[in-house]
Structure formats: C-alpha cells, structure tokens
Protein backbone atom coordinates (compact mmCIF):
# COMPACT_ATOMS: atom_id res chain seq x y z
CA UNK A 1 -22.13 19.60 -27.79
CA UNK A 2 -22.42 16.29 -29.77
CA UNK A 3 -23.26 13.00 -27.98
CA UNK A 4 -19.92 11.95 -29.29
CA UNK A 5 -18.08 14.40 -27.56
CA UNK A 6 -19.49 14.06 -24.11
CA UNK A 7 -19.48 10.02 -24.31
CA UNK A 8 -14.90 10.58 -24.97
CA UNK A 9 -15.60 13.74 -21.90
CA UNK A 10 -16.56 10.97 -19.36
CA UNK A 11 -13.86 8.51 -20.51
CA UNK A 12 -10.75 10.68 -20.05
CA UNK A 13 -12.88 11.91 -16.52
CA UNK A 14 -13.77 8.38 -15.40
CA UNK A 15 -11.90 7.49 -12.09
CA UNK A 16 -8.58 5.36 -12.55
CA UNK A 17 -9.90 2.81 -10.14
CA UNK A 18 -13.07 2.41 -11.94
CA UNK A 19 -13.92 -1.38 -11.85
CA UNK A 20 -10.98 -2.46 -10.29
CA UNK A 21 -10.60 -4.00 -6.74
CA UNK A 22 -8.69 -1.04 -4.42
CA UNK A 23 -8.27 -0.39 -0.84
CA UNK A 24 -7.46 -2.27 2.17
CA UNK A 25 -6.66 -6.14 1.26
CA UNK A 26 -8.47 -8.63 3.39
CA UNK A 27 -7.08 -10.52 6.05
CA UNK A 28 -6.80 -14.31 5.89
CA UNK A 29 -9.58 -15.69 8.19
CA UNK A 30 -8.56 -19.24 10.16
CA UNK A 31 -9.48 -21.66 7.62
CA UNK A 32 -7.32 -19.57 4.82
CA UNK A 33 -4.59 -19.59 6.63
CA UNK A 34 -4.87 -23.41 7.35
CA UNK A 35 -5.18 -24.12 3.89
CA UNK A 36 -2.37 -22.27 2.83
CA UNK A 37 -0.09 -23.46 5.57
CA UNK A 38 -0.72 -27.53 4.49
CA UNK A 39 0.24 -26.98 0.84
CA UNK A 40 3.47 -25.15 2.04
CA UNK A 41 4.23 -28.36 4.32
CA UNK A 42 2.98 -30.61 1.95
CA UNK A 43 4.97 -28.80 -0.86
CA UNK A 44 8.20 -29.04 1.45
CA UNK A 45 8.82 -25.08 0.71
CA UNK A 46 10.60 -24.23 3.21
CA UNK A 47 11.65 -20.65 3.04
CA UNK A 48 7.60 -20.12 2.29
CA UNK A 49 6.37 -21.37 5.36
CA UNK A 50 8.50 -20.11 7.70
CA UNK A 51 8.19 -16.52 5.78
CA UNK A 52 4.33 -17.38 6.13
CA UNK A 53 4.68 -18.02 9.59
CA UNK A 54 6.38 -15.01 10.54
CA UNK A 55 4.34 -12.42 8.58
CA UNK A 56 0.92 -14.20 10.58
CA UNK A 57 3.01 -13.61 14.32
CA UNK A 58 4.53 -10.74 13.63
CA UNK A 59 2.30 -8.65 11.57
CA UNK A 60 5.24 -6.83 10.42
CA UNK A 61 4.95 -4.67 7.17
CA UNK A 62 6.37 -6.56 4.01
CA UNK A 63 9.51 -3.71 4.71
CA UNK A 64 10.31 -5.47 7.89
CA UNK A 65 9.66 -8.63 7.38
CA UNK A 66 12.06 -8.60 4.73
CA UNK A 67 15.15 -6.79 6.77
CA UNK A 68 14.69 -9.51 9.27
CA UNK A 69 18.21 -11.06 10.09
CA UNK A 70 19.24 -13.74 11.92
CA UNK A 71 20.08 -11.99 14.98
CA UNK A 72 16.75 -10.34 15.57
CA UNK A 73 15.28 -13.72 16.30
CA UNK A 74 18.52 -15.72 18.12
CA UNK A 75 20.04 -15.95 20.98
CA UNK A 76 22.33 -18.16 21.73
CA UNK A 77 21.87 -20.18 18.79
CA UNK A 78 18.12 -20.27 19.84
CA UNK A 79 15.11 -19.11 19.03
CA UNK A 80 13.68 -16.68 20.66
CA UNK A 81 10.32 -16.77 22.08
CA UNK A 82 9.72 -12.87 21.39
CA UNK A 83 11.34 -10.68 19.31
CA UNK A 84 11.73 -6.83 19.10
CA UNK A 85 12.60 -4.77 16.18
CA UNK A 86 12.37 -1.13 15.18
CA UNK A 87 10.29 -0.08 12.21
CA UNK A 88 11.50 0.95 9.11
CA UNK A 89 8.87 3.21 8.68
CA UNK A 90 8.06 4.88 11.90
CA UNK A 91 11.33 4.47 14.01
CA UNK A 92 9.74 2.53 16.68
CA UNK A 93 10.00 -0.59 18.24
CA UNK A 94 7.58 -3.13 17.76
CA UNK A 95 8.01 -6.73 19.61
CA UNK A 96 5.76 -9.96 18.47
CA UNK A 97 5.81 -13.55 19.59
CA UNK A 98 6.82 -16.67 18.17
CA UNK A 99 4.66 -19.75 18.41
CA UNK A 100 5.52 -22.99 18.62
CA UNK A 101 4.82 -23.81 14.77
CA UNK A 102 6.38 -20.40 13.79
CA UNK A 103 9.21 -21.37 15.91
CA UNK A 104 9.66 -25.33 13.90
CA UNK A 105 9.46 -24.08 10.46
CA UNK A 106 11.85 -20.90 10.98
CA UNK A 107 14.06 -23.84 12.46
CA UNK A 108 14.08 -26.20 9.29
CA UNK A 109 14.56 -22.83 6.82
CA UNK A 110 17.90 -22.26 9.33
CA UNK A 111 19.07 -25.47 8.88
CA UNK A 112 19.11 -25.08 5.09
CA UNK A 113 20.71 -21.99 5.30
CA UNK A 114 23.44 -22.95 7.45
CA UNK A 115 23.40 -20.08 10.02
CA UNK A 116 26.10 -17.02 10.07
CA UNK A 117 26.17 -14.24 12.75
CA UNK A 118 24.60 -11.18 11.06
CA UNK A 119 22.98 -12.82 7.81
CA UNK A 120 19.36 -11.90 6.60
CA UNK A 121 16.72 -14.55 7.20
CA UNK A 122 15.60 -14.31 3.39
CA UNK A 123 18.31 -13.80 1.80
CA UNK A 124 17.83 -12.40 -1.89
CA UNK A 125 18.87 -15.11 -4.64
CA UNK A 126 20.30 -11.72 -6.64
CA UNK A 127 24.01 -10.96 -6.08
CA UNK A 128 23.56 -7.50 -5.73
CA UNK A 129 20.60 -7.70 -3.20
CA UNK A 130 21.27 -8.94 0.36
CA UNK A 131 17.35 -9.75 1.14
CA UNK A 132 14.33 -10.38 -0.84
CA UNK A 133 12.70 -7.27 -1.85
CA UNK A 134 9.58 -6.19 -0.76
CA UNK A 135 8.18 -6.57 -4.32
CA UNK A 136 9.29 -10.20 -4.65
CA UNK A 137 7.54 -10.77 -1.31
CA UNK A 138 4.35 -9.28 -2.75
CA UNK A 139 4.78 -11.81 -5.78
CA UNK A 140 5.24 -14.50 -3.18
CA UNK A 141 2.31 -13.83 -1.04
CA UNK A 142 0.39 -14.15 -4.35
CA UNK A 143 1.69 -17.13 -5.21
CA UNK A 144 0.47 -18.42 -1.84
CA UNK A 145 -3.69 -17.29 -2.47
CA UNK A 146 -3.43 -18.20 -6.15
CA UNK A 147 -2.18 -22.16 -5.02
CA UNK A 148 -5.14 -21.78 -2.24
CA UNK A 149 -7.51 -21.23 -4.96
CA UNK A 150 -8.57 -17.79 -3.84
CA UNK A 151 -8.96 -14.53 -5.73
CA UNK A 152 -5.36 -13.03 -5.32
CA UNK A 153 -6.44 -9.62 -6.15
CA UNK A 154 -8.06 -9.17 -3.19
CA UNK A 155 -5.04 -10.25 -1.15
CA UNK A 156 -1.99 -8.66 -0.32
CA UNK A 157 1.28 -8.43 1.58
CA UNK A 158 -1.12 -5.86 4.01
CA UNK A 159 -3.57 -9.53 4.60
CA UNK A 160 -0.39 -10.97 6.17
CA UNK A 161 -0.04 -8.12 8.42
CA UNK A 162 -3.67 -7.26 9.40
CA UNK A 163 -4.30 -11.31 9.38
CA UNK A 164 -3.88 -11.69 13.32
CA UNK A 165 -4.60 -8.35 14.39
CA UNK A 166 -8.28 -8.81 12.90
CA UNK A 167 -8.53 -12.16 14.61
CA UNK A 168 -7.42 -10.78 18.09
CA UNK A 169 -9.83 -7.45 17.75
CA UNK A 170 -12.79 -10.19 17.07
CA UNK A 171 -12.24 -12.03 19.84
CA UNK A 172 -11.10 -9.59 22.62
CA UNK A 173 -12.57 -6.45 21.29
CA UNK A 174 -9.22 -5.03 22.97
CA UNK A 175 -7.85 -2.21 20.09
CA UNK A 176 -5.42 -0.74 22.85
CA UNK A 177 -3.22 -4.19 22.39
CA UNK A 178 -3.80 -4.49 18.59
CA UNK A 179 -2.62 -1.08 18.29
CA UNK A 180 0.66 -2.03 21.05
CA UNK A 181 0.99 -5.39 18.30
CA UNK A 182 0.66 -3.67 15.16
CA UNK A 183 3.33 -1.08 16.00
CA UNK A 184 1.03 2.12 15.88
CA UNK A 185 1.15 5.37 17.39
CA UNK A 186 -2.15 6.25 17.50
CA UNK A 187 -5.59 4.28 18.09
CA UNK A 188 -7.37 5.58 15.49
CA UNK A 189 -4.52 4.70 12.85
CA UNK A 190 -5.46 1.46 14.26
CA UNK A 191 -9.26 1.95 13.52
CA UNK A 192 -8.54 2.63 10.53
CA UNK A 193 -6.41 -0.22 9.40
CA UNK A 194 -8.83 -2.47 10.82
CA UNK A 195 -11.97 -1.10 8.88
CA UNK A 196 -13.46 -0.85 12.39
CA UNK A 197 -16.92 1.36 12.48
CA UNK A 198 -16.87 4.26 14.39
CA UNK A 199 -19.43 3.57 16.94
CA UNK A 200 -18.08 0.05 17.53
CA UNK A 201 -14.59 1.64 18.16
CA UNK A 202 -15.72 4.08 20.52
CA UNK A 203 -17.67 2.28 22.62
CA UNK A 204 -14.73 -0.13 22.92
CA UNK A 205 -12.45 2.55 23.29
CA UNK A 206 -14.15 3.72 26.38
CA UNK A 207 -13.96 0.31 27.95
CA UNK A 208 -10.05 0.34 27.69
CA UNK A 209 -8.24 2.17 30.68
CA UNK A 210 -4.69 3.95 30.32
C-alpha cells in the first residue's frame, strides 16, 4: 500500500470533530455575566437583557425560554416572584425565581411591548412565527459573548442554562436542589450536565438525605 494511499485512508477516517471545540459549553462565571449585563444596560437593549436575565434565573432550556408567555410570569398585572412551567422536553414542571433585577428589566421589555393576555414574552419579528426561535436565540446569545469580547465558540444557549446551577453546586455542594432547579429526573443526569467528577458527586450525594 503506497504512502499516498494511507495518508487519503486517515483523512476520510479522521473524526468529524477533529480540531474543533465540542461538548458541554461553559457556564458564564460572575464577572462574565457582569460584563455582559452592563453593555446590555448601557446599550439600552431591552428585549436582551431581560431575555439575559431570565435564561441566568431560570435556567430554562433555549426551548422554554422561548415559549415563555406573558401569563407564565403575571398575575394580576404583576410580576411574579416565582414562576412554574412544564418542560417542553420532559413533561414536567420546573419552577425558578425571579430576582429583583430580573424582575426590573422584564418590566421595562413589558412596557415596550404593551402587554396582552396570552402574548409570548419574545415575540418573533417574522409574521408567520409567534416567538423567537430557538435558533435565533442561539444567534443572540452569541451576539452577547462576541460584544463581551470572549471566544463565542465556547459558549452556548446550554452556558445560560448551566450558568447558575454551576454557581449554586460551588457554593452549597447541594446537587439534590440543582437537580430540583434544573428540572431533572435523575441525579446523575445532573452529574452529568454539571461535568461533576464521580468521587466528588458521591461523596456529596451521600451527605444529601431524601
């Protein structure tokens, strides 16, 4: 077999992912998320921070966050200070909190929307679509870490969601209400998602009481 032949052999075998950033997208650590934040504010986009907001509190997959209407966070023509949904994905019902800040900038995007019973909180600028799609929220999310200055490949709509969960796990060590938060059915789908090691999870686990 010529040298020639086996050198094109390893090219059509070589891995799809070869050199190429895959996997689980890092969360946002505290400073990131700062930093983003400000240039939303100081940019005035509205829409983009409160979307920001939300994903960080609710650390809702990009499906949800985008079917979020009006309703699931009013009552009354208020805000909610908790919020319950069911999951696209799984059927379930997740709840999440809204902070204070979460709470100010979803009120200035309602404002500009001019509220209606029923409506979708991100409404889709095409005719045909009632909400922003989940791949215009992945462009968007982008568009946030590229304005930050950070490597947007190694970012996704899944940093929004894991973004808080990570931060909680570091400081309580407590995966039993990460996995309650992030919606899951089982702990180790949590362990997973949070690229926790095995030994670290376990010994964790053993500390957390049904």
């Amino acid at each position: 077999m010529s040298e020639t032949h086996i050198q094109k052999t390893a090219q059509r075998e070589a891995p799809w992912n070869k050199g190429r950033l895959v996997g689980q997208k890092r969360p946002l650590k505290p400073k990131e998320v700062w930093n983003i934040r400000a240039r939303l504010q100081i940019d005035a986009r509205r829409r983009d921070l409160a979307m920001f907001n939300l994903a960080i509190d609710s650390k809702l997959r990009g499906c949800d966050l985008v079917r979020l209407k009006i309703d699931d966070l009013c009552i009354g023509g208020h805000l909610r200070d908790r919020a319950t949904i069911i999951q696209k994905k799984t059927g379930r019902p997740v709840q999440f909190e809204l902070t204070e800040q979460t709470r100010a900038s979803v009120e200035d995007w309602l404002a500009m929307l001019k509220i209606r019973d029923g409506r979708f909180l991100f409404p889709s600028r095409v005719h045909q679509e009632p909400h922003i799609s989940t791949r215009q929220y992945a462009r968007i999310v982008h568009g946030w870490v590229k304005s930050a200055g950070m490597d947007d490949s190694a970012y996704g709509t899944h940093s929004m969601r894991r973004t808080k969960a990570a931060q909680i796990y570091k400081k309580t060590g407590n995966l039993r209400a990460v996995q309650l938060l992030l919606g899951h059915s089982k702990l180790e789908s949590t362990v997973r998602y949070l690229g926790i090691e095995v030994d670290d999870a376990l010994s964790i686990s053993e500390q957390v009481e049904l």
